[in-house]
Protein backbone atom coordinates (compact mmCIF):
# COMPACT_ATOMS: atom_id res chain seq x y z
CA UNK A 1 -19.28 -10.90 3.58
CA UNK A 2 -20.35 -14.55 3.72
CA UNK A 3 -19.62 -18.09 3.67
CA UNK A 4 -19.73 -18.79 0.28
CA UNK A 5 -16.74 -20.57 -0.87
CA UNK A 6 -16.95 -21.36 -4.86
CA UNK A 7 -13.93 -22.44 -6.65
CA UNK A 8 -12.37 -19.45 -8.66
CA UNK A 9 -11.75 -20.20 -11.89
CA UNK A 10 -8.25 -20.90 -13.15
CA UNK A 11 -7.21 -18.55 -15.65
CA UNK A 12 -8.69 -15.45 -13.82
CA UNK A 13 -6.46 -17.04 -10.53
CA UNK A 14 -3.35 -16.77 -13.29
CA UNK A 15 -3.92 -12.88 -12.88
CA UNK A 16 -3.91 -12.65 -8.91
CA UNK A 17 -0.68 -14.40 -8.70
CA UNK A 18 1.77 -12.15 -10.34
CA UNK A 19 -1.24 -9.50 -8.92
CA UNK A 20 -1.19 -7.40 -11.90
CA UNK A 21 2.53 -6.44 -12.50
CA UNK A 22 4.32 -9.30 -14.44
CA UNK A 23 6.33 -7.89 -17.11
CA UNK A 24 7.17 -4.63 -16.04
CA UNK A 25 11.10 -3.49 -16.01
CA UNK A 26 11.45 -1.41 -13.18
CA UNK A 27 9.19 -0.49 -10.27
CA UNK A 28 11.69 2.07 -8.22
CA UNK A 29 9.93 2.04 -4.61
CA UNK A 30 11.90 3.27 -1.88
CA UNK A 31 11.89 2.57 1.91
CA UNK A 32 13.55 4.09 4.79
CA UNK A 33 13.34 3.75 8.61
CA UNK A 34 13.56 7.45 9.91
CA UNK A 35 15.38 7.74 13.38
CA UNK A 36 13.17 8.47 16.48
CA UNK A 37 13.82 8.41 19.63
CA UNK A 38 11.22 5.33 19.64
CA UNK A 39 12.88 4.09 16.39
CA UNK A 40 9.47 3.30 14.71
CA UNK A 41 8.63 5.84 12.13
CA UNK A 42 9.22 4.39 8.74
CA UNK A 43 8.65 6.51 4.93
CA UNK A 44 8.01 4.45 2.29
CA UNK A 45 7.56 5.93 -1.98
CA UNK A 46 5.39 3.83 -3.90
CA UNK A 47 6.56 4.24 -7.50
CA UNK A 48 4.35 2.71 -10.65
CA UNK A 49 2.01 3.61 -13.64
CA UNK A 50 -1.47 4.10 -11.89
CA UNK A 51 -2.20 6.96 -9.57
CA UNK A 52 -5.31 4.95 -8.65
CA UNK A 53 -5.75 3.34 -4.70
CA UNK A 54 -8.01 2.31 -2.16
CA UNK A 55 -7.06 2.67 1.57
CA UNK A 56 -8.42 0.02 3.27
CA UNK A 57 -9.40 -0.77 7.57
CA UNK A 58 -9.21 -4.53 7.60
CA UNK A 59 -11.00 -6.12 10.24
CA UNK A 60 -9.83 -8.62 12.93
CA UNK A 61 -11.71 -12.34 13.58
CA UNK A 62 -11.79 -12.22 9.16
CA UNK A 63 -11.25 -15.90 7.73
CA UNK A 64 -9.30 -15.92 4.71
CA UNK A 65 -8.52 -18.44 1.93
CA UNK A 66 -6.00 -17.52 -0.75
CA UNK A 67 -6.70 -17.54 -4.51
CA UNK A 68 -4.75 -20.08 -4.84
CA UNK A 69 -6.57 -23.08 -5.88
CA UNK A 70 -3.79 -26.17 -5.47
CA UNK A 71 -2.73 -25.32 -1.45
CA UNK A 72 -3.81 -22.23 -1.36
CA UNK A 73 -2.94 -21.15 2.48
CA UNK A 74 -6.51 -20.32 4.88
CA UNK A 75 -5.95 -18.21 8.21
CA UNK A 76 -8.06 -15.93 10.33
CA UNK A 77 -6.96 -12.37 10.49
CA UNK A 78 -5.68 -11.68 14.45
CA UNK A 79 -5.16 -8.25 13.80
CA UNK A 80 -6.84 -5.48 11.79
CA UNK A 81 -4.95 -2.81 9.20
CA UNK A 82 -4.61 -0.59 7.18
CA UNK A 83 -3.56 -0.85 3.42
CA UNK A 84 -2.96 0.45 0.92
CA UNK A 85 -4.39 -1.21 -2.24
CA UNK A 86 -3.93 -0.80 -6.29
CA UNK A 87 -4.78 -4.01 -7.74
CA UNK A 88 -7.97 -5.08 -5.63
CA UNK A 89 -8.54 -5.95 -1.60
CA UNK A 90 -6.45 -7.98 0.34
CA UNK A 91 -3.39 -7.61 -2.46
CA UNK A 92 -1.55 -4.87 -0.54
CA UNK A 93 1.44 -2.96 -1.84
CA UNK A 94 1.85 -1.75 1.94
CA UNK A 95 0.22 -1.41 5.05
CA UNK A 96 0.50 -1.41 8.78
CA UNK A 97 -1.40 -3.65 11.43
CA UNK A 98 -2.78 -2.54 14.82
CA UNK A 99 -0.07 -4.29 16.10
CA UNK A 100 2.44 -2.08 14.82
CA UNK A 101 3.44 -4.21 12.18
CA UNK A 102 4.06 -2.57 8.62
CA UNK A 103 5.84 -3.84 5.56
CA UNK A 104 6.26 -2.43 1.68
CA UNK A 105 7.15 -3.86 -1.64
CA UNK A 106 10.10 -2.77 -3.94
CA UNK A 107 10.92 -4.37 -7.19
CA UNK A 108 13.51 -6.83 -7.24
CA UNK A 109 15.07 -8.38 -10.09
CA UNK A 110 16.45 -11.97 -10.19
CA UNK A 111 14.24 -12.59 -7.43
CA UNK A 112 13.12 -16.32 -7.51
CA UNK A 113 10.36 -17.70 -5.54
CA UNK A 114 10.10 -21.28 -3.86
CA UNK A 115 9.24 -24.05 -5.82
CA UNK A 116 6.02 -26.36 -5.71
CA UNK A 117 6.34 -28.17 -2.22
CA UNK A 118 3.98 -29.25 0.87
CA UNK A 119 3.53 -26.03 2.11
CA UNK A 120 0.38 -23.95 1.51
CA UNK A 121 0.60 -21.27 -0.85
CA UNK A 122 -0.40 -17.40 -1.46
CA UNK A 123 0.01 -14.94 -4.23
CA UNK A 124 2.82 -12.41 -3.71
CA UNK A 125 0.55 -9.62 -2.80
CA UNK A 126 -1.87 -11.87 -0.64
CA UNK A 127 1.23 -12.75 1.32
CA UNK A 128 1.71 -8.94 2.31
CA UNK A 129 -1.59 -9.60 3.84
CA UNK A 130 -1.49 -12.96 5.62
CA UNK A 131 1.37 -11.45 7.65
CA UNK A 132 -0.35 -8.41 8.51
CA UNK A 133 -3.47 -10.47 9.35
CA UNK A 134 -1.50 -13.05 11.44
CA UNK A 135 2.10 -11.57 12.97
CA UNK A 136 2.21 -9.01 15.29
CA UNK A 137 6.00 -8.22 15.39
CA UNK A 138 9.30 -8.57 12.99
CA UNK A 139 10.45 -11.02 15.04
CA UNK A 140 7.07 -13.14 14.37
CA UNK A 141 7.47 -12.72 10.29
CA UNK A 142 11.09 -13.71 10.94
CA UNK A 143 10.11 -16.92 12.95
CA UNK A 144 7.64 -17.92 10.34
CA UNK A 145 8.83 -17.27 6.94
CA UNK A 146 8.64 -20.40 6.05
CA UNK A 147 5.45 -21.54 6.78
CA UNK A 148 3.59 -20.23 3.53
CA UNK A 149 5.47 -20.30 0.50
CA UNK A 150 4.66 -17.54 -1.71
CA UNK A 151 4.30 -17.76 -5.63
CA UNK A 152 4.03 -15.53 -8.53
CA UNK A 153 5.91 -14.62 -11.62
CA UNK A 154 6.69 -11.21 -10.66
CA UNK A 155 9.84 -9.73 -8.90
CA UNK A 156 9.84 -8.07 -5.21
CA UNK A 157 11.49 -8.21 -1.84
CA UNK A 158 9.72 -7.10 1.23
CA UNK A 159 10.68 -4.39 4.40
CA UNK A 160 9.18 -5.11 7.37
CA UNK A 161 9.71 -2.94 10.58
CA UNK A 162 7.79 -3.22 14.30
CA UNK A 163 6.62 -0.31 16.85
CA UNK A 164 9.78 -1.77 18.55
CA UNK A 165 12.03 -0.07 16.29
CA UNK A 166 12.77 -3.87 14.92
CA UNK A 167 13.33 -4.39 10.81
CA UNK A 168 14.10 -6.70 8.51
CA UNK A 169 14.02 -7.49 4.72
CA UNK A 170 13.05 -10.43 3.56
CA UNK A 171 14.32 -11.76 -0.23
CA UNK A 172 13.59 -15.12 -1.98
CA UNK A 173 16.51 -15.58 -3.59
CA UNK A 174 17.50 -19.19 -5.85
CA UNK A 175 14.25 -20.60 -4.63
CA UNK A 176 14.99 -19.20 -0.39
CA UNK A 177 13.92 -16.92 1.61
CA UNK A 178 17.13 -14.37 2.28
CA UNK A 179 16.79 -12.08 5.65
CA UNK A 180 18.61 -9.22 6.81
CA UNK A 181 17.72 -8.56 10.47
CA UNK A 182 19.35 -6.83 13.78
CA UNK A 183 23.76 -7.01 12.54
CA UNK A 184 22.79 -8.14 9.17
CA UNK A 185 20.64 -5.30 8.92
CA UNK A 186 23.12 -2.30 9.78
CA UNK A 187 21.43 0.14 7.03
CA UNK A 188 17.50 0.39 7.79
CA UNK A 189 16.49 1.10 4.17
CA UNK A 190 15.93 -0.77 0.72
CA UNK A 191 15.19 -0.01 -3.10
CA UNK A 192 15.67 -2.44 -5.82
CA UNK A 193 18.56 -3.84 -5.42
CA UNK A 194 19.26 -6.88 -2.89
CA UNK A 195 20.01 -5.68 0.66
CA UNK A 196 23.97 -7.58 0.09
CA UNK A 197 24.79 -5.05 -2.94
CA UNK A 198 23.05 -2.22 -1.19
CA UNK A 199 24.88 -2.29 1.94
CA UNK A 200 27.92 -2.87 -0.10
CA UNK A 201 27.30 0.40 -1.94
CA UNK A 202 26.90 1.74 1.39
CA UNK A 203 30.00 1.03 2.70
CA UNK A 204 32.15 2.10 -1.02
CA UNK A 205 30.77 5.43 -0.12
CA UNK A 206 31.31 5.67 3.48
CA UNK A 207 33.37 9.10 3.97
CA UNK A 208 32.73 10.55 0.49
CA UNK A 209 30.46 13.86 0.83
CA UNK A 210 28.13 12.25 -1.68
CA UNK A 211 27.44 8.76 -3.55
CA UNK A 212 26.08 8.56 -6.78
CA UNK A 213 26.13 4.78 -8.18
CA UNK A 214 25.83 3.11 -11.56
CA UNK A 215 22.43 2.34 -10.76
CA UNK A 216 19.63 4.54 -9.79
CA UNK A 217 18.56 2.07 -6.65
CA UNK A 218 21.70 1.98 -5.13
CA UNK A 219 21.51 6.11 -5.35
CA UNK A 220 18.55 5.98 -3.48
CA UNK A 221 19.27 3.61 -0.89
CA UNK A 222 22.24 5.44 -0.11
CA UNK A 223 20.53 9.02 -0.62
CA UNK A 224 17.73 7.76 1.59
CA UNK A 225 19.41 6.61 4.49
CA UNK A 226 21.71 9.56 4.86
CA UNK A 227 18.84 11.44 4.51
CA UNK A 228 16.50 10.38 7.64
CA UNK A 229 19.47 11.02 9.96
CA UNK A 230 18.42 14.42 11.99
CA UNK A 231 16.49 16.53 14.41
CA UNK A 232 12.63 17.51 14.83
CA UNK A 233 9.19 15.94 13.60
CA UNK A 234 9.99 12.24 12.67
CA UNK A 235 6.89 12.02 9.94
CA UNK A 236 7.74 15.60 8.38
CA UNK A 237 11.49 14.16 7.77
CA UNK A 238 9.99 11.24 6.40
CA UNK A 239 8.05 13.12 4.26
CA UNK A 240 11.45 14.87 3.41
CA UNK A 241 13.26 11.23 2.35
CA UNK A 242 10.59 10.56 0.30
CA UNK A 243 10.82 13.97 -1.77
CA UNK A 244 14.56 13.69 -1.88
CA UNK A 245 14.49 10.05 -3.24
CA UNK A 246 10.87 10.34 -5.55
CA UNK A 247 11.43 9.52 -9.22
CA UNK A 248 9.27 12.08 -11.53
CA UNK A 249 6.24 10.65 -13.44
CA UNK A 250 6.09 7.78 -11.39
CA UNK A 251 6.04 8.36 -7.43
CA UNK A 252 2.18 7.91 -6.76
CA UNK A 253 2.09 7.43 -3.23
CA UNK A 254 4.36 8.72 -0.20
CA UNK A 255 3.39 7.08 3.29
CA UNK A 256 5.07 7.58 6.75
CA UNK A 257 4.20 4.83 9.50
CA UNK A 258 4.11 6.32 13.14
CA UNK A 259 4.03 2.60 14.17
CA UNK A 260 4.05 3.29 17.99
CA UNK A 261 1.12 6.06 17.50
CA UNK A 262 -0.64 3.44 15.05
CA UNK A 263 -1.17 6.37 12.25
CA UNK A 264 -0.77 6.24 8.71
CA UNK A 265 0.30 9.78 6.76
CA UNK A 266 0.03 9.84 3.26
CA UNK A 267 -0.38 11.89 0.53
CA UNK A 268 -0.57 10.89 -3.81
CA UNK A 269 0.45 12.98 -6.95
CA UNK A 270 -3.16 13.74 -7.31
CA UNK A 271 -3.80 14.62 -3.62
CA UNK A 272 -0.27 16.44 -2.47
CA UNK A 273 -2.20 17.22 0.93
CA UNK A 274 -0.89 15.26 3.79
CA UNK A 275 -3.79 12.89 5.49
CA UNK A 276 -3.85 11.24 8.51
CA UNK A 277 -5.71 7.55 9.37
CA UNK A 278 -5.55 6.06 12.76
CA UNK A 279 -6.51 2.43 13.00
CA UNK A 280 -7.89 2.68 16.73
CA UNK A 281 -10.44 5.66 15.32
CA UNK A 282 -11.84 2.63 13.77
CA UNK A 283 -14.13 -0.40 14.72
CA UNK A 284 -11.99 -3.28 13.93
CA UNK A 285 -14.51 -6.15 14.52
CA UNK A 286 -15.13 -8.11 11.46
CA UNK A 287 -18.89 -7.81 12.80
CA UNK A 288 -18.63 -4.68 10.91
CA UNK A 289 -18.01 -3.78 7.64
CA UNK A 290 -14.78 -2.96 5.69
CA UNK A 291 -13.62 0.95 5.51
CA UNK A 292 -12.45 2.22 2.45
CA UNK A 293 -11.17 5.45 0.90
CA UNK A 294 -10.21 6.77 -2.05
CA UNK A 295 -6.41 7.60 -2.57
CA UNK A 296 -6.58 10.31 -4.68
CA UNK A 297 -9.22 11.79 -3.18
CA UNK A 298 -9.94 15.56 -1.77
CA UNK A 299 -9.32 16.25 1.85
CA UNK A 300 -5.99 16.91 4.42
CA UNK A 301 -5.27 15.79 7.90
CA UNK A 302 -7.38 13.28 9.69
CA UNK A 303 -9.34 11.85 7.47
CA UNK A 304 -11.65 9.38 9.25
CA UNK A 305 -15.02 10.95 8.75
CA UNK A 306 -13.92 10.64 4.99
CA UNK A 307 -14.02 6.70 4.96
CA UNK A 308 -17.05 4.77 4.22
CA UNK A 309 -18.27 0.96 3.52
CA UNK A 310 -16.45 -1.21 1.36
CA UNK A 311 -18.11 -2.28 -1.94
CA UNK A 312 -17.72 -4.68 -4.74
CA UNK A 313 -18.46 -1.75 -6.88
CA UNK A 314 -15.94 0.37 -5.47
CA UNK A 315 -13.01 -2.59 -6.09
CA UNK A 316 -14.32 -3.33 -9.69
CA UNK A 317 -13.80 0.83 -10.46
CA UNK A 318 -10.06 0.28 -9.31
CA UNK A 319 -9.36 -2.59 -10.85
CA UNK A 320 -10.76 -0.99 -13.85
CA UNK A 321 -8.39 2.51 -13.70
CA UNK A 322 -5.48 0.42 -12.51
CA UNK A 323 -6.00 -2.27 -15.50
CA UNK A 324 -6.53 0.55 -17.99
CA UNK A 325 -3.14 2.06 -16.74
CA UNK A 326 -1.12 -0.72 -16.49
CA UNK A 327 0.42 -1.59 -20.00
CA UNK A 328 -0.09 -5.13 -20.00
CA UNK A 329 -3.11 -5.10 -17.99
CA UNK A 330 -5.44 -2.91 -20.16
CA UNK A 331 -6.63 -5.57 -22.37
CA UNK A 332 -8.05 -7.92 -19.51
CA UNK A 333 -11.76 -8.96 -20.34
CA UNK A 334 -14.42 -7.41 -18.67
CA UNK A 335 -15.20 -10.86 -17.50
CA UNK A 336 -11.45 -10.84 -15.98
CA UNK A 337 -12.23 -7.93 -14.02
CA UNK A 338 -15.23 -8.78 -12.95
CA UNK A 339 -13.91 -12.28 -11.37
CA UNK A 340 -10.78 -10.33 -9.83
CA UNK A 341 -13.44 -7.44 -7.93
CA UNK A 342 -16.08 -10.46 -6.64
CA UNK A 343 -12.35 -12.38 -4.79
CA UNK A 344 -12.92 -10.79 -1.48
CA UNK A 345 -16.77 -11.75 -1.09
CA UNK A 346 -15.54 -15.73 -2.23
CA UNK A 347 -12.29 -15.86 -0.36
CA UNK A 348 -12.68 -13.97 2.84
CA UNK A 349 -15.52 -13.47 5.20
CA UNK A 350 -16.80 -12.93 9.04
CA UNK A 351 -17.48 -16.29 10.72
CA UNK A 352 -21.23 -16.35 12.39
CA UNK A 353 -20.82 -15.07 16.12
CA UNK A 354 -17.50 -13.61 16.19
CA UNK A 355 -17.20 -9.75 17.49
């Protein structure tokens, strides 16, 4: 990376903002805190159109400037992590810091961001990555959330969740940000419907054997969380939610965060073998180079030695499957693209001297 800080053209910066999914009419992720005795494993279902991903080791010391160009927010990344990416670096759908700081996106409708104010500004997705770059626990998210407004056209709420066993979901609701933590928070899961009608859902089917709701969300919220209670291997009954709550043709990712162990477990539709990344098997100096690795790809169980340099080329090839996949992506110039892939080398770099 380097220093060089060119503008970024307007229209291409139309396309980071909503981050490649404006327009789409459902998006059924699903997350779920599993009990532990150190209350930190979480499963999380990431549900779209592409199979497509890059796993990506973010380093530590990184300066970042959003693609934003009225207020866009700057920061330097405190902490490394891993994420998971479908629509180019440093736009996350999920990921986990070496902190032990994860969060996921679901689809939320009637979700309405903060209006134009004094605060700087990311993209939805970029904001997935500020906090993972700069908070280290829930309880720092919660104490910040309004510090950097976020802005885009498309509609999410966010789970967040600690190695302390700490969660919270965060909604931007009429222009706020909404959060359930700690007593407001008495249900540690969330689809796509907003944590007050979930928990409500929750509670109309509190002593019935089963629950099965006018809307598929509040099925799996409900399906979810009675799901993770149990004995044995915390990540295996994670991987267990996330069977019992995937939605055919369009579950492409299942992850389980051992956020106390600081490991990642995943597996994709293309790749049903369960792999294993552990940010401290990494360098995470930005003196050294981005890892990536392919989502789909061949392999099971601890993948490190799979992993290699991050590339330009690598981010324009995803950006290119994920486009082509996305219904209202796939006629984006080439030109498009090719802005979208070069973001990372304008927007965030490795200061001279830092280690």
């Amino acid at each position: 990376m380097n220093g060089d800080r060119r503008r970024i053209p307007r229209a291409v910066t139309a396309v980071v903002l909503v981050a490649g999914l404006a327009g789409v009419t459902g998006f059924p992720c699903t997350t779920v805190v599993i009990p532990a005795l150190d209350g930190a494993v979480v499963a999380y279902n990431y549900d779209f159109h592409p199979s497509e991903g890059l796993v990506l080791v973010n380093k530590r010391g990184t300066s970042k400037r959003s693609r934003i160009e009225a207020g866009g927010a700057t920061w330097t990344a405190k902490y490394a992590s891993v994420t998971f990416n479908q629509f180019g670096r440093d736009n996350p759908t999920t990921g986990m810091n070496e902190a032990g700081l994860m969060v996921s996106l679901m689809w939320l409708d009637g979700t309405k961001y903060p209006g134009a104010d004094a605060r700087p500004a990311t993209a939805i997705l970029e904001w997935i990555q500020a906090n993972l770059d700069t908070r280290g626990s829930v309880a720092e998210v919660v104490g910040a959330i309004d510090e950097i407004r976020p802005v885009g056209d498309t509609p999410i709420h966010y789970f967040f969740a600690d190695a302390s066993g700490d969660a919270a979901v965060v909604e931007f609701l009429k222009g706020k940000a909404v959060v359930h933590r700690g007593a407001s928070l008495p249900v540690k899961a969330l689809a796509n419907s907003t944590y007050d009608a979930s928990i409500a859902a929750w509670r109309e089917g509190e002593g019935k054997s089963w629950y099965r709701g006018r809307d598929g969300s509040l099925d799996r919220f409900i399906r979810g969380a009675r799901c993770a209670a149990g004995e044995g291997d915390a990540v295996a009954r994670g991987f267990a939610v996330l069977s019992e709550v995937a939605q055919t043709g369009f579950t492409r990712w299942s992850v389980v965060y051992d956020l106390r162990a600081g490991a990642v477990h995943f597996k994709s539709d293309l790749n049903p073998s369960i792999r294993t990344v552990s940010l401290g098997a990494f360098d995470l100096t930005c003196a050294t180079p981005v890892q990536m690795l392919d989502v789909t790809s061949k392999g099971s169980r601890d993948v490190r030695a799979e992993f290699r340099a991050y590339t330009r080329e690598a981010n324009r090839a995803l950006i290119e499957a994920s486009f082509a996949k996305t219904p209202f992506l796939k006629d984006t110039s080439a030109s498009g693209k090719d802005a979208l892939a070069a973001f990372p080398d304008e927007t965030s770099y490795c200061p001279p001297g830092v280690h």
